[in-house]
C-alpha atoms as a PDB file:
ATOM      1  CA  UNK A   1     117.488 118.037  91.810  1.00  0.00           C
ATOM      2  CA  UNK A   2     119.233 117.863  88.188  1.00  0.00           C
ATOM      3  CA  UNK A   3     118.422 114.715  86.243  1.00  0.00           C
ATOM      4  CA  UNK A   4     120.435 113.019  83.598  1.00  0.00           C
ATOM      5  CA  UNK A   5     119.537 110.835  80.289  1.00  0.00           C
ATOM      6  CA  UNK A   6     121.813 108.341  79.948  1.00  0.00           C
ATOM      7  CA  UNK A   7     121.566 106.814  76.152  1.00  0.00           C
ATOM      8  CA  UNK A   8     125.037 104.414  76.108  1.00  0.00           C
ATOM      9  CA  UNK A   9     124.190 100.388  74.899  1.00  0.00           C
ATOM     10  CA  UNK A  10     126.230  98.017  74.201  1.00  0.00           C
ATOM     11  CA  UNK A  11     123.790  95.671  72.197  1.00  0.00           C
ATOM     12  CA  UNK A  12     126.432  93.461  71.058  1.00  0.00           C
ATOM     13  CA  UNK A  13     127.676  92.819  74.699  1.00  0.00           C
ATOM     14  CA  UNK A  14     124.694  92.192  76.517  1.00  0.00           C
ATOM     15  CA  UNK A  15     126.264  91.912  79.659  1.00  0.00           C
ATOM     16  CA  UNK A  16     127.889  94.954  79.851  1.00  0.00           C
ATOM     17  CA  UNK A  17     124.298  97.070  79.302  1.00  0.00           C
ATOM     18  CA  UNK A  18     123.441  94.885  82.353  1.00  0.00           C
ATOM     19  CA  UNK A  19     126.606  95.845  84.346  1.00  0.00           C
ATOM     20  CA  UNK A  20     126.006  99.551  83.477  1.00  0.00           C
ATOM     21  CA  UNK A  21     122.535  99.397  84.423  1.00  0.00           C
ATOM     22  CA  UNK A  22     123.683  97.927  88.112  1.00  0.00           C
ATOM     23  CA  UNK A  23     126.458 100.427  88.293  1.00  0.00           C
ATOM     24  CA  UNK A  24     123.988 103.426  87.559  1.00  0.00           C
ATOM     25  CA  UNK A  25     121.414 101.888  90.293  1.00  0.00           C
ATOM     26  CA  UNK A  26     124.343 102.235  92.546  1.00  0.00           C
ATOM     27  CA  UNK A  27     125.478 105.485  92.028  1.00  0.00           C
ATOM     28  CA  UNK A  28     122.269 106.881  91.941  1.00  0.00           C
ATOM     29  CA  UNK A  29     121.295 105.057  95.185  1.00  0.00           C
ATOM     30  CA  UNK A  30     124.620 106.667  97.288  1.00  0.00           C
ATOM     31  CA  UNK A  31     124.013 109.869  95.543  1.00  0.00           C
ATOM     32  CA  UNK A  32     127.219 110.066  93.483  1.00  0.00           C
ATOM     33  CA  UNK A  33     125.172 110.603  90.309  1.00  0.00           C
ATOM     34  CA  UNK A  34     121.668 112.857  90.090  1.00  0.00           C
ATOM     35  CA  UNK A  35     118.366 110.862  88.794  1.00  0.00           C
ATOM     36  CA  UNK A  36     119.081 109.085  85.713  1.00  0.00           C
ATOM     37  CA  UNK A  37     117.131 107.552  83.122  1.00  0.00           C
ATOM     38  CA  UNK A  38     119.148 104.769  80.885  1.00  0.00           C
ATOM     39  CA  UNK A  39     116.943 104.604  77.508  1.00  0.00           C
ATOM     40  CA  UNK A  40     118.300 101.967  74.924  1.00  0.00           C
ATOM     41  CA  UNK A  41     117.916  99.360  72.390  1.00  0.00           C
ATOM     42  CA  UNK A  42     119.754  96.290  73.808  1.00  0.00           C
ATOM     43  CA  UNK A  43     121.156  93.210  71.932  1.00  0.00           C
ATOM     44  CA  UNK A  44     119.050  89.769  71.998  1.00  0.00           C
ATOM     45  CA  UNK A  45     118.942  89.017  75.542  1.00  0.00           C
ATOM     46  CA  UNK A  46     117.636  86.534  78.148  1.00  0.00           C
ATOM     47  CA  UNK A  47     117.069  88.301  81.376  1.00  0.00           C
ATOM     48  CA  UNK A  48     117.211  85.643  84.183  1.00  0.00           C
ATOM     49  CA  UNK A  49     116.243  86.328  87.795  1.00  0.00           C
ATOM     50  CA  UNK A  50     118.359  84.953  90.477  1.00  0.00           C
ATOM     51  CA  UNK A  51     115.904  82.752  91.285  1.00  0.00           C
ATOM     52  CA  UNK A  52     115.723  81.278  88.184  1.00  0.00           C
ATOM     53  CA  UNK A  53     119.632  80.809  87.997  1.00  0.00           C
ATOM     54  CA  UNK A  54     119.274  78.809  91.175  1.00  0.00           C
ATOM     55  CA  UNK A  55     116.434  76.745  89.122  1.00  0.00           C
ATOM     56  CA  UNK A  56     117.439  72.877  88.044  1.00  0.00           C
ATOM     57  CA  UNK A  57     117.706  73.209  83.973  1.00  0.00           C
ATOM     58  CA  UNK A  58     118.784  76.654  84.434  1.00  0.00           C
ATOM     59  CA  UNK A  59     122.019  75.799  82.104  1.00  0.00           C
ATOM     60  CA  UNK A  60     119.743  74.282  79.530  1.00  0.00           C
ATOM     61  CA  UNK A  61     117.898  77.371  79.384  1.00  0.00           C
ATOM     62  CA  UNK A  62     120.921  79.250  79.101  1.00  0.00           C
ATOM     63  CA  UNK A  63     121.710  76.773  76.150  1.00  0.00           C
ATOM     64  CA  UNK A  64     118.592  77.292  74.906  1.00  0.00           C
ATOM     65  CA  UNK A  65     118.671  80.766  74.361  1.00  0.00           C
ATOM     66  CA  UNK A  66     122.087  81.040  73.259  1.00  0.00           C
ATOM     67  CA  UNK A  67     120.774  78.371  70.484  1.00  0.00           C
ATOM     68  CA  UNK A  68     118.441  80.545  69.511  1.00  0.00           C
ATOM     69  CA  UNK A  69     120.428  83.949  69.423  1.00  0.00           C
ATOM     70  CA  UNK A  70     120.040  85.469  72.387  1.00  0.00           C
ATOM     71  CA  UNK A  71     122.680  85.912  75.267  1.00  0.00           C
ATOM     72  CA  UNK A  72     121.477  84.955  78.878  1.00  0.00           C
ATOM     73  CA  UNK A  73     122.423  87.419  81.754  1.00  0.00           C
ATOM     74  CA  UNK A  74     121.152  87.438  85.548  1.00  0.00           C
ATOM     75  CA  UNK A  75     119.568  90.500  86.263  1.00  0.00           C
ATOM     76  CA  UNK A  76     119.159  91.921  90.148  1.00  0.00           C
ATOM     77  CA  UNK A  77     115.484  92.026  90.109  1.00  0.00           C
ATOM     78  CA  UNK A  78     112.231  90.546  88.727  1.00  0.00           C
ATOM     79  CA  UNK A  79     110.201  86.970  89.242  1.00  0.00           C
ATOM     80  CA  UNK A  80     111.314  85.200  85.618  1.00  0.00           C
ATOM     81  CA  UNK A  81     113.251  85.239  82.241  1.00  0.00           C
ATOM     82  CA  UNK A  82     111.954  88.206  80.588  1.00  0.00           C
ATOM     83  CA  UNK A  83     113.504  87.838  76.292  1.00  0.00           C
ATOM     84  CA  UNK A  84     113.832  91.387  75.026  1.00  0.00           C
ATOM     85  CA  UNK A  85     116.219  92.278  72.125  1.00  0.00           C
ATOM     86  CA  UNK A  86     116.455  94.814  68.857  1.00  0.00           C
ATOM     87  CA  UNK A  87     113.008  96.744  68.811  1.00  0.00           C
ATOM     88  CA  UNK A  88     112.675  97.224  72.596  1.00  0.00           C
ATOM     89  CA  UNK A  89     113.691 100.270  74.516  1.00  0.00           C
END
């Protein structure tokens, strides 16, 4: 089976390097692409689970973390708000 690297980010749109992430995952999953590993530095980010968007003083957070330079998103997957930014791969 071939494999792929993937190294595209978009650090100053953090949404976007989560859209691409969910578009790979779905590509990959139907078999449209071959395995693929995404490796790359993202911009300062708030990764919020759905569960935590459905969370009273979920906006506030959002406001929070915007206040503090970093851009929420809601990822697919995970239990909480992970913060991850410049530095992290």
């Amino acid at each position: 089976m071939p494999h792929a690297l993937l190294a595209d980010a978009f650090p100053e749109r953090p949404v976007l390097d989560m859209a691409l992430s969910h578009a790979l995952l779905l590509r990959v999953a139907e078999g449209a692409r071959p395995a693929t590993a995404r490796i790359y530095e993202p911009g300062p980010t708030v990764a919020f689970s759905k569960l935590d968007s459905h969370a009273p003083g979920f906006a506030a957070a959002c406001d929070a973390a915007r206040a503090h330079g970093y851009e929420p998103v809601v990822r697919l997957g995970g239990g909480h708000a992970a913060a991850y930014g410049p530095g992290c791969l």
